[in-house]
N, C-alpha and C. Protein backbone atom coordinates (compact mmCIF):
# COMPACT_ATOMS: atom_id res chain seq x y z
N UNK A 1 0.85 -1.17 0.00
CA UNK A 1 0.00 0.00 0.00
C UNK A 1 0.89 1.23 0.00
N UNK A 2 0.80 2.07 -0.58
CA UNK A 2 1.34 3.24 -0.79
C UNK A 2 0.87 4.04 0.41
N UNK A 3 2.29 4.94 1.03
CA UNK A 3 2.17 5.49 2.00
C UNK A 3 1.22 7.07 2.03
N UNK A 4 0.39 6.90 2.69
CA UNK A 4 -0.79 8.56 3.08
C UNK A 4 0.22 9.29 3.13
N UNK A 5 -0.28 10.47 1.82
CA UNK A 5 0.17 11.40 1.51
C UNK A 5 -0.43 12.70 2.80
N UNK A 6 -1.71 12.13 3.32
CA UNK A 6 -2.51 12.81 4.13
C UNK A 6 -2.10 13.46 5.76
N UNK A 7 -2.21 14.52 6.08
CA UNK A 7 -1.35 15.28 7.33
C UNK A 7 -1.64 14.44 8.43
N UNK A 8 -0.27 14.48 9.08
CA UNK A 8 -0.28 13.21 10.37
C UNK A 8 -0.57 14.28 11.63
N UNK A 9 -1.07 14.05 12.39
CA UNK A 9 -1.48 15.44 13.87
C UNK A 9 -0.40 14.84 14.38
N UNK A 10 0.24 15.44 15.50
CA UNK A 10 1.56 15.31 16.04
C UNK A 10 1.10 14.15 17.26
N UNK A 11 0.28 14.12 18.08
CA UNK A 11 -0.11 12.97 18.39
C UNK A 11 -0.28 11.47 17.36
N UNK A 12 -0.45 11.67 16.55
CA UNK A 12 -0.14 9.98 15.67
C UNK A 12 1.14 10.10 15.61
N UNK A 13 2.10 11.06 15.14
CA UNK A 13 3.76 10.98 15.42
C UNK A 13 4.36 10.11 16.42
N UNK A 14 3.32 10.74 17.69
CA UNK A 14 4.19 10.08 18.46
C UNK A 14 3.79 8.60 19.04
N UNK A 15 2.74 8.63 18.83
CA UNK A 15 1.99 7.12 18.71
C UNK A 15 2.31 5.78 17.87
N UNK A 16 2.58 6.37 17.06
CA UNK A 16 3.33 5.42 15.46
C UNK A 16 1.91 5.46 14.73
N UNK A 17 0.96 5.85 15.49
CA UNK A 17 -0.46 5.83 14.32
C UNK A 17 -0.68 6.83 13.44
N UNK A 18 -0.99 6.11 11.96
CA UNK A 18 -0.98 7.41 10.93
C UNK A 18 -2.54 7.90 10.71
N UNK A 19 -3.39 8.33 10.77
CA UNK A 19 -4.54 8.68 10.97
C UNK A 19 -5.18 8.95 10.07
N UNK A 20 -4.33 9.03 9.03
CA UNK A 20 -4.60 9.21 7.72
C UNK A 20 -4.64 8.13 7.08
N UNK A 21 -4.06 6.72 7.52
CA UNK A 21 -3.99 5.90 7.53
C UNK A 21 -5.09 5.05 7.31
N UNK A 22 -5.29 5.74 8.67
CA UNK A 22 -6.99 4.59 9.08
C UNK A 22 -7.76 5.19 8.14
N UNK A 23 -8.04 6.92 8.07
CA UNK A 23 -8.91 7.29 7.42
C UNK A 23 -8.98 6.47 5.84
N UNK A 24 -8.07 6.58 5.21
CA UNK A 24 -7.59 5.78 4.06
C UNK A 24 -8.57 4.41 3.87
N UNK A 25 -8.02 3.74 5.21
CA UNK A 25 -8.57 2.60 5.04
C UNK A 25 -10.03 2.30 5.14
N UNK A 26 -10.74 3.26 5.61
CA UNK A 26 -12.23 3.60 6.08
C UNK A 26 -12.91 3.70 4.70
N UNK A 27 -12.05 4.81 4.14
CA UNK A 27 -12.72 4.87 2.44
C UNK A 27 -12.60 3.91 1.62
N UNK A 28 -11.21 2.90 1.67
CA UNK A 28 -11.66 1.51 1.03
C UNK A 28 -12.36 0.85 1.32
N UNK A 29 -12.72 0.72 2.74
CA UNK A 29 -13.48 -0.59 3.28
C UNK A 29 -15.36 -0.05 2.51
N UNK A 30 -15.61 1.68 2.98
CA UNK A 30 -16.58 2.01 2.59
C UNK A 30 -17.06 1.33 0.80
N UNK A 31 -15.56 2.20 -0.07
CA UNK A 31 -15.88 2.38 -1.50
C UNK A 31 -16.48 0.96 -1.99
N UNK A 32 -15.61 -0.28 -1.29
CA UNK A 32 -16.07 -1.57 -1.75
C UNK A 32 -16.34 -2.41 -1.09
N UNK A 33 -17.24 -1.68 0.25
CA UNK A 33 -18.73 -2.18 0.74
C UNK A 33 -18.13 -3.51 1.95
N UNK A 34 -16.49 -3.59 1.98
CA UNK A 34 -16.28 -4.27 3.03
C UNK A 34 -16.48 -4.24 4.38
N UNK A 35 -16.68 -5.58 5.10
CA UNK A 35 -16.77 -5.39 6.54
C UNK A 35 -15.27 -5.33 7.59
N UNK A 36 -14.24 -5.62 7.24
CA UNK A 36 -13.25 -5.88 7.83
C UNK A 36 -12.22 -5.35 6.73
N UNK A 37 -10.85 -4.63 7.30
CA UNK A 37 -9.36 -4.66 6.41
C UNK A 37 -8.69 -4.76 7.34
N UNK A 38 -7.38 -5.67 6.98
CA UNK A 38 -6.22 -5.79 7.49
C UNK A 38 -4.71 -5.45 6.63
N UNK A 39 -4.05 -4.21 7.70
CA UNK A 39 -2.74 -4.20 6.82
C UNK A 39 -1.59 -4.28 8.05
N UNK A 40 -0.43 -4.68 7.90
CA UNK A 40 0.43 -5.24 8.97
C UNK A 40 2.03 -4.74 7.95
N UNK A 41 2.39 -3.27 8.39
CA UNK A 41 3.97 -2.67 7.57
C UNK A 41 4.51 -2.78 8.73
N UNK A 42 5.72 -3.26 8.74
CA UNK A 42 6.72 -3.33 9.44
C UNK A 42 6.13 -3.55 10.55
N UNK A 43 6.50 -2.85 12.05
CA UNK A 43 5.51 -3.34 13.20
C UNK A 43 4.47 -2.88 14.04
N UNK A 44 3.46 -2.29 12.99
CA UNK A 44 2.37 -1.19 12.89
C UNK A 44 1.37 -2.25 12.25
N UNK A 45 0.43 -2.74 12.60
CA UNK A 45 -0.52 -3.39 12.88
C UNK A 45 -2.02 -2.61 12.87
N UNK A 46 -2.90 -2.88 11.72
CA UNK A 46 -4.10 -1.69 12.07
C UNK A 46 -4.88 -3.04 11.38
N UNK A 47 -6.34 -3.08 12.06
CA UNK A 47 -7.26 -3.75 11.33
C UNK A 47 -8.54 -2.67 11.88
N UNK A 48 -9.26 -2.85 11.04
CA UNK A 48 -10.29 -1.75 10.59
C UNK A 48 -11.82 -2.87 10.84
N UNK A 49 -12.53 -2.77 11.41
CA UNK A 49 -13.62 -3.28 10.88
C UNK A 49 -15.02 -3.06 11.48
N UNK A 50 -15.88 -3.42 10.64
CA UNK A 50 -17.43 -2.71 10.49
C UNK A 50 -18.69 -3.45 10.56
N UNK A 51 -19.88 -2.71 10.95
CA UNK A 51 -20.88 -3.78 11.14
C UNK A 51 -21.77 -3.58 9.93
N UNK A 52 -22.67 -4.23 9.22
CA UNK A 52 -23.03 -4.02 8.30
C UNK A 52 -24.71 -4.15 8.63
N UNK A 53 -25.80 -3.81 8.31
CA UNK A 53 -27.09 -4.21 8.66
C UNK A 53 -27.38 -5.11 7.46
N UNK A 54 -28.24 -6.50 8.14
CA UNK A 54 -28.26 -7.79 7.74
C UNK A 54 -29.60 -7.49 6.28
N UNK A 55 -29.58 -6.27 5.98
CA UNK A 55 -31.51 -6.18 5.37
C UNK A 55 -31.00 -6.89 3.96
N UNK A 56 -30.74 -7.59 3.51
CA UNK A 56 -30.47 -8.24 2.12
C UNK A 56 -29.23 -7.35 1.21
N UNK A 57 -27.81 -7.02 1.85
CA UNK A 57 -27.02 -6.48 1.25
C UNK A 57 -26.14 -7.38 0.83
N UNK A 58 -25.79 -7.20 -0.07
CA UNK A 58 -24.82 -8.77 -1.31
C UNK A 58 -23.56 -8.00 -1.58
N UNK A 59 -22.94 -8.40 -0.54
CA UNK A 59 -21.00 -8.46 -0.84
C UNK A 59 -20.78 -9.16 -2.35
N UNK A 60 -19.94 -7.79 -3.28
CA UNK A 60 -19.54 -7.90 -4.02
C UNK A 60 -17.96 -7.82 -4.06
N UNK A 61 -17.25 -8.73 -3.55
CA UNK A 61 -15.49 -8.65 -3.03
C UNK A 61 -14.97 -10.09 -4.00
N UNK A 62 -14.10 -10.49 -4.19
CA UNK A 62 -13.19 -11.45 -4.05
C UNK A 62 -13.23 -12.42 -2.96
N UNK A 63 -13.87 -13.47 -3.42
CA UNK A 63 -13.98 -14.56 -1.95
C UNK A 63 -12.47 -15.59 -2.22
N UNK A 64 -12.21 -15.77 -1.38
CA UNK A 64 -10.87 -17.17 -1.23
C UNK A 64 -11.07 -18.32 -1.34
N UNK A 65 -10.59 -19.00 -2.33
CA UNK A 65 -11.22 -19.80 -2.94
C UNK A 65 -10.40 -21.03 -1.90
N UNK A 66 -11.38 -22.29 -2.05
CA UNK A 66 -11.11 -23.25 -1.09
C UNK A 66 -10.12 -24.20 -2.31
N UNK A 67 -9.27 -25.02 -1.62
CA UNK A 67 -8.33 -25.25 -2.19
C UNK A 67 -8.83 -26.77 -3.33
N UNK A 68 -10.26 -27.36 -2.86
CA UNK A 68 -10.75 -28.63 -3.74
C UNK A 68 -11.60 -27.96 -4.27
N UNK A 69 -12.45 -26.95 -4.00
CA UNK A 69 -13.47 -26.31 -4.68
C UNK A 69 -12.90 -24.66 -5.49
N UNK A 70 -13.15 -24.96 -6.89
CA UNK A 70 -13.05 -23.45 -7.46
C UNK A 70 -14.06 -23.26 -7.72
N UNK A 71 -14.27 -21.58 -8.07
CA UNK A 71 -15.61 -20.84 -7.79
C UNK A 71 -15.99 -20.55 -9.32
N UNK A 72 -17.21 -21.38 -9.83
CA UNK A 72 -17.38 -20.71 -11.06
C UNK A 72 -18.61 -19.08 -11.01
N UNK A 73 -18.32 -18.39 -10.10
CA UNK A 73 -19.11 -17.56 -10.09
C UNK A 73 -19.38 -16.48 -11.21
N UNK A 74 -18.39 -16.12 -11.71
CA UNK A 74 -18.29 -15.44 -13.33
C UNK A 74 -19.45 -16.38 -14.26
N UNK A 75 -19.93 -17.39 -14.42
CA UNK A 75 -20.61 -18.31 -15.00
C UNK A 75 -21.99 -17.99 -14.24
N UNK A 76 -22.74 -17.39 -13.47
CA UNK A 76 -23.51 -17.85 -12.64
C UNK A 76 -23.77 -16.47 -12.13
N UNK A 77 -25.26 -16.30 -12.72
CA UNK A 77 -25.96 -14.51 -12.67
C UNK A 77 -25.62 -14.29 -11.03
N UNK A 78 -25.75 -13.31 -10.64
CA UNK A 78 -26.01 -12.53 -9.33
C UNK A 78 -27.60 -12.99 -9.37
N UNK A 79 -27.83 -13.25 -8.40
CA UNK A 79 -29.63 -13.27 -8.44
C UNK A 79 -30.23 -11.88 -7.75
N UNK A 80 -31.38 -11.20 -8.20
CA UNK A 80 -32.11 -10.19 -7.71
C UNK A 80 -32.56 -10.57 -5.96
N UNK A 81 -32.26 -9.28 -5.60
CA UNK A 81 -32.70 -9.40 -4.13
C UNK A 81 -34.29 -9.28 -4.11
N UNK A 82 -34.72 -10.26 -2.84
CA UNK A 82 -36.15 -10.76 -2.81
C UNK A 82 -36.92 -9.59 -2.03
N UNK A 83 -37.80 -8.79 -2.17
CA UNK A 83 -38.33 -8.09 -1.09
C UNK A 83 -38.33 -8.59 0.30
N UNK A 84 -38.56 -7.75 1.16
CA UNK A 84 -38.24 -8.47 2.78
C UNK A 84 -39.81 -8.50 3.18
N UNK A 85 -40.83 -8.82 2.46
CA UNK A 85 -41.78 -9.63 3.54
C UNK A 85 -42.24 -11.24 2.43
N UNK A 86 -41.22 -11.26 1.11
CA UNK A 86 -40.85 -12.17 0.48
C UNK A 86 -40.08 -13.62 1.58
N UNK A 87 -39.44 -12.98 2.40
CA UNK A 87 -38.30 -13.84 2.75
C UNK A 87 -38.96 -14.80 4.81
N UNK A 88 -39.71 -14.53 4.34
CA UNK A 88 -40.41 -15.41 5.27
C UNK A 88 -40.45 -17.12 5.13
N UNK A 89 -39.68 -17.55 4.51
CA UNK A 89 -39.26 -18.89 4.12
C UNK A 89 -38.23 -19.33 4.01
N UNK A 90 -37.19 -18.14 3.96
CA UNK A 90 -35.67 -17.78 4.49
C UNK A 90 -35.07 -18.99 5.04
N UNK A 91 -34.10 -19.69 4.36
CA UNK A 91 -33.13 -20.42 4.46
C UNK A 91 -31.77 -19.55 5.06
N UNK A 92 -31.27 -18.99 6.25
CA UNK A 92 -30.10 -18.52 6.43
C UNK A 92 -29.13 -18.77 7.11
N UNK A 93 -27.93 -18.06 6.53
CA UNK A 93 -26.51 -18.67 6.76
C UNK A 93 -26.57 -19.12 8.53
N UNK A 94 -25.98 -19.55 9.16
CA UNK A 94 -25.41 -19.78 9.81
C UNK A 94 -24.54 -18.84 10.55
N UNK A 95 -23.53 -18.24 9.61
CA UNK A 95 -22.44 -18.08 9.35
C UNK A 95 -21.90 -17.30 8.56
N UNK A 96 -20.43 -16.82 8.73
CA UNK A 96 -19.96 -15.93 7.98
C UNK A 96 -19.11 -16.91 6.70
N UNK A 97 -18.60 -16.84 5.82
CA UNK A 97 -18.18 -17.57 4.97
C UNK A 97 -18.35 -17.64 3.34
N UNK A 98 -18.12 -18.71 2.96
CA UNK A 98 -18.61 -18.78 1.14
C UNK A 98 -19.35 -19.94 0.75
N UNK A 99 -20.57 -19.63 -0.05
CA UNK A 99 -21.59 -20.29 -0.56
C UNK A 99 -21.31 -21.13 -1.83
N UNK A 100 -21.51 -22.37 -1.51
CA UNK A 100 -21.10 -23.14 -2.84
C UNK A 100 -22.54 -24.00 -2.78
N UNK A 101 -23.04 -23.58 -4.16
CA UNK A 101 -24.39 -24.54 -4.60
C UNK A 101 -24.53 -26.14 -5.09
N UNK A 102 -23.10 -26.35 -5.21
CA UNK A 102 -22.62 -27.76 -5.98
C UNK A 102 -21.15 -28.24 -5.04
N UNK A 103 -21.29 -29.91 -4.81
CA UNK A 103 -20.47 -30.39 -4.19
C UNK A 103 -18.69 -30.38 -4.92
N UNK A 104 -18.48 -30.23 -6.29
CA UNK A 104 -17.60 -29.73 -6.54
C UNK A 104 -18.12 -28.75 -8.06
N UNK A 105 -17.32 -27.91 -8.84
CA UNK A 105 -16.89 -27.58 -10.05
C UNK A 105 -17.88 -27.94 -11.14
N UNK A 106 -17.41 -29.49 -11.12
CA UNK A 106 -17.75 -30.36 -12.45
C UNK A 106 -19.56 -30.77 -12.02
N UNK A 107 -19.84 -30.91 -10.65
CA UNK A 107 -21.22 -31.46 -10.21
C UNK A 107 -22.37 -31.01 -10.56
N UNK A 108 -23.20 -31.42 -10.39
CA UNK A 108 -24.59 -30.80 -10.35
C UNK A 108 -25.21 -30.27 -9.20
N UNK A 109 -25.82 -29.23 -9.23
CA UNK A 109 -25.93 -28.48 -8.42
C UNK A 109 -26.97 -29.13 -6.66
N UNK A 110 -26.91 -28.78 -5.73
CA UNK A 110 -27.67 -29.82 -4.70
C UNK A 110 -29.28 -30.02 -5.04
N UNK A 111 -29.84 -28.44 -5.63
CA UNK A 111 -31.21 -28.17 -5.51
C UNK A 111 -30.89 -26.90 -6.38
N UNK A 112 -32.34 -26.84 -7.46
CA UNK A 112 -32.61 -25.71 -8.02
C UNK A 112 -33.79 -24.96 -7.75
N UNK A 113 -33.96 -24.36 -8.30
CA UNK A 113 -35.41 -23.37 -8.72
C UNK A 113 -35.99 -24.69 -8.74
N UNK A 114 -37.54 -24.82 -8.19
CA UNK A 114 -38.54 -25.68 -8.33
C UNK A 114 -38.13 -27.31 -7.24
N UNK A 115 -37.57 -27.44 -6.98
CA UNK A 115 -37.14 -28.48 -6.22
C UNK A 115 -38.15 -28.95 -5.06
N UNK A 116 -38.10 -29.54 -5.02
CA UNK A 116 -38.98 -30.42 -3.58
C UNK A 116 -37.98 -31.05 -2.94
N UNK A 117 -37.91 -30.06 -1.55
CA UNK A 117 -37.10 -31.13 -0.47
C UNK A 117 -37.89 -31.77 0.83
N UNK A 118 -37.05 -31.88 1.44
CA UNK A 118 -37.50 -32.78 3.01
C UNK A 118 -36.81 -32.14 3.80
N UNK A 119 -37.46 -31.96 4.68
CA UNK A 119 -36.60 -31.57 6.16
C UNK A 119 -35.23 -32.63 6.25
N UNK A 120 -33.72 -31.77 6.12
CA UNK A 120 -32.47 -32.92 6.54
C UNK A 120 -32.26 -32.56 5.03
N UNK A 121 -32.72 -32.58 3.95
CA UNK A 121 -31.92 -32.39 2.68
C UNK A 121 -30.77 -31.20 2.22
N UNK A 122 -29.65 -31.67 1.65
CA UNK A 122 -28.55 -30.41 1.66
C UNK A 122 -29.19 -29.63 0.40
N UNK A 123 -28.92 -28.67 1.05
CA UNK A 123 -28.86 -27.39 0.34
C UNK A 123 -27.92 -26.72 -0.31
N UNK A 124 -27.07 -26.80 0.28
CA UNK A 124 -25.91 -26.14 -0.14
C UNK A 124 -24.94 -26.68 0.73
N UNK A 125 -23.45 -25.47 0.39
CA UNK A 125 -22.42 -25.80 1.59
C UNK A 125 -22.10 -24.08 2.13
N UNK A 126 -21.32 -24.20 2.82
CA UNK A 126 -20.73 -22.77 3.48
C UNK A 126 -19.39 -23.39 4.07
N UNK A 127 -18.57 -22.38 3.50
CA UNK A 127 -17.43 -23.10 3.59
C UNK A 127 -16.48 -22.03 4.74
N UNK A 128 -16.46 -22.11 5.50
CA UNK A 128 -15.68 -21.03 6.67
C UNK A 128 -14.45 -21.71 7.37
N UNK A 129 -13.04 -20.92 7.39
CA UNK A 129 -12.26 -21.50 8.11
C UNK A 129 -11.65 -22.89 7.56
N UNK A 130 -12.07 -22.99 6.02
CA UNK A 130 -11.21 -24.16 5.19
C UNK A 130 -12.60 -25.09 5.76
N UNK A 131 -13.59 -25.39 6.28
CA UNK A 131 -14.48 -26.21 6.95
C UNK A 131 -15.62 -25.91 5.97
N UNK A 132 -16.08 -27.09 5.06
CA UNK A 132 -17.37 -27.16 4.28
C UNK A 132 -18.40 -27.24 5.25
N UNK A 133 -19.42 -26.41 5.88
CA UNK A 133 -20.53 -27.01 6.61
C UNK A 133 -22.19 -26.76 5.98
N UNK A 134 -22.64 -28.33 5.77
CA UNK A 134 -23.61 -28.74 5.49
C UNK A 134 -24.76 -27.50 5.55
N UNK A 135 -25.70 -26.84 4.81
CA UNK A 135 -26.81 -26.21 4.97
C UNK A 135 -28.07 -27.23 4.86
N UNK A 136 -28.66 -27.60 5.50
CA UNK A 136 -29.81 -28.45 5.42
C UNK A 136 -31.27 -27.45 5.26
N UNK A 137 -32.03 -28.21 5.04
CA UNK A 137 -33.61 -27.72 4.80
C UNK A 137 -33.89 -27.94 6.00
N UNK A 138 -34.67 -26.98 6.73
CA UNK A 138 -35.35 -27.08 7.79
C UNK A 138 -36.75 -27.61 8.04
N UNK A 139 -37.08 -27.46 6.69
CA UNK A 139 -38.59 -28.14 6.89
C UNK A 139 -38.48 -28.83 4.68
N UNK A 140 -40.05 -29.35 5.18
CA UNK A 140 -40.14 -29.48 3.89
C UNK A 140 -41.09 -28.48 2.82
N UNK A 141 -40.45 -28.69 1.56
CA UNK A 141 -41.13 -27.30 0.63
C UNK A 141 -40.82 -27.94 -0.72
N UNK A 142 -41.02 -26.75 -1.41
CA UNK A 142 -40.44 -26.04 -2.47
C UNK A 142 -39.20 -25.06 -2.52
N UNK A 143 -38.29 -25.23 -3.46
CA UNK A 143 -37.07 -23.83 -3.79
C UNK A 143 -38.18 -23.22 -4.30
N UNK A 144 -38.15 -21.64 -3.98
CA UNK A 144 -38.84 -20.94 -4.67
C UNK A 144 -38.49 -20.03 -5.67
N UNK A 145 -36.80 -19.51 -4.26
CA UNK A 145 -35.15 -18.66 -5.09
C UNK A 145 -34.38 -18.99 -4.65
N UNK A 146 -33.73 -18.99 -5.20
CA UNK A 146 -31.96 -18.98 -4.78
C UNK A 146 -31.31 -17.62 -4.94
N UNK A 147 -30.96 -16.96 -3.51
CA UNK A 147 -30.42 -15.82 -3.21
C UNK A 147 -29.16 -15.71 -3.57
N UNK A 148 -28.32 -16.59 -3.60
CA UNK A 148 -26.84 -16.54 -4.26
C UNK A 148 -26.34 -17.29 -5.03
N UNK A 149 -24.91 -16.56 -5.61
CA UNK A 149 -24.43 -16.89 -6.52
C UNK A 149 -23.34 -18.33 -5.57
N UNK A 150 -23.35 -19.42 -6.53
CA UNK A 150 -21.95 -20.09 -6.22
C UNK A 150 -20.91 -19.66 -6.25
N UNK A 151 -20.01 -19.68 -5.26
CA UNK A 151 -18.93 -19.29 -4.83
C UNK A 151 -18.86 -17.90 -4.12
N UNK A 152 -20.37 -17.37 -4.13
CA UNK A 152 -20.57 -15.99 -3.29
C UNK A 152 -20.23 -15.79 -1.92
N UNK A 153 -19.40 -14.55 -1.12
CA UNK A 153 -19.41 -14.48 0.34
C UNK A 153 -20.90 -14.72 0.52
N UNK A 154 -21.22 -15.23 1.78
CA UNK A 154 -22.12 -14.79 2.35
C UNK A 154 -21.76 -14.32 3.79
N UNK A 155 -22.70 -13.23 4.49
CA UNK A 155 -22.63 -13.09 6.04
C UNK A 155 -23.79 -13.68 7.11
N UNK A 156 -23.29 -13.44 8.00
CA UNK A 156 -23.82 -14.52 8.96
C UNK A 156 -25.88 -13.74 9.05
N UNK A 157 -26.63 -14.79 8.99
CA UNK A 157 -27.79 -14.07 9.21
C UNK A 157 -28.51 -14.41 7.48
N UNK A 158 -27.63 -14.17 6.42
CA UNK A 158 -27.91 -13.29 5.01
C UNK A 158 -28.99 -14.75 4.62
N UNK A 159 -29.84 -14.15 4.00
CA UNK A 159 -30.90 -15.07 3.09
C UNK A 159 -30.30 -15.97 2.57
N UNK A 160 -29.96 -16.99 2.01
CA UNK A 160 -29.40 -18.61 0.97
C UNK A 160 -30.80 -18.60 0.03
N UNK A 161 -31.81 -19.04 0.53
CA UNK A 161 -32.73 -19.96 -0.22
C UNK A 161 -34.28 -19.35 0.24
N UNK A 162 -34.83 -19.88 -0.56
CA UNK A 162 -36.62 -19.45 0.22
C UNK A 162 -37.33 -20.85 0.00
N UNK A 163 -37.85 -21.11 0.82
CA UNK A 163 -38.54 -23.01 1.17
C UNK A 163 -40.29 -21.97 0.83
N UNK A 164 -40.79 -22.56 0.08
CA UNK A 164 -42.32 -22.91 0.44
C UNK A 164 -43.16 -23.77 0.49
């Protein structure tokens, strides 16, 4: 990262904190809608991070791709956000992490649009901490949508699926 050109107050001088720094980092995290940044120069240590309100907002970042699963998300629309008295059938994360709709790449997907499951059927995966964990159906239904893209972040709380 290129060093803030931005005026240091003589208190961050003597602190080692550049303030301009943080500010810096506030406007990236803002411009591209992140919840968290981490930067670590020499032995100046700053992590930045933010709370986001859960109302159906879709992180558009670079997710980390798991090392057996690659993300064909470039292949695979963004889906339209559902109105919020739509989502009363709400399948949600768990968890903070990344959404994979298919057990690998090459697979077929767990469940689509129109599907009939059972209470216990996978849904998906969420993959956090290198750890694939199972999304199951909570009851039985219909897919009605599918809120994300494969290989999409999701945050903890965020819509997956709608059961009817």
């Amino acid at each position: 990262m290129k060093k803030p050109s931005g005026p240091r107050t003589e208190d961050s001088a003597q602190g080692g904190v550049d303030v301009a720094a943080i500010d810096q980092l506030a406007r990236i995290a803002s411009e591209y809608e992140l919840t968290e940044i981490e930067i670590d120069t020499g032995g100046l240590r700053i992590r930045l991070e933010r709370q986001r309100s859960a109302a159906g907002n879709l992180v558009i970042a670079p997710a980390a791709q798991a090392p057996s699963v690659s993300s064909p998300a470039a292949e695979t629309p963004i889906p339209s956000p559902e109105p919020a008295e739509d989502l009363a059938g709400a399948v949600r994360s768990p968890m903070v992490g990344t959404a994979y709709l298919r057990p690998s790449p090459e697979a077929k997907a767990f469940v689509e649009v129109g599907s009939l499951v059972k209470a216990g059927d996978k849904l998906l995966l969420v993959e956090a901490m290198k750890t694939f964990n199972d999304i199951v159906a909570p009851r039985a239904g219909k897919i009605v949508s599918i809120l994300v893209a494969d290989g999409a972040p999701v945050e903890y709380g965020q819509p997956l699926m709608i059961i009817r």
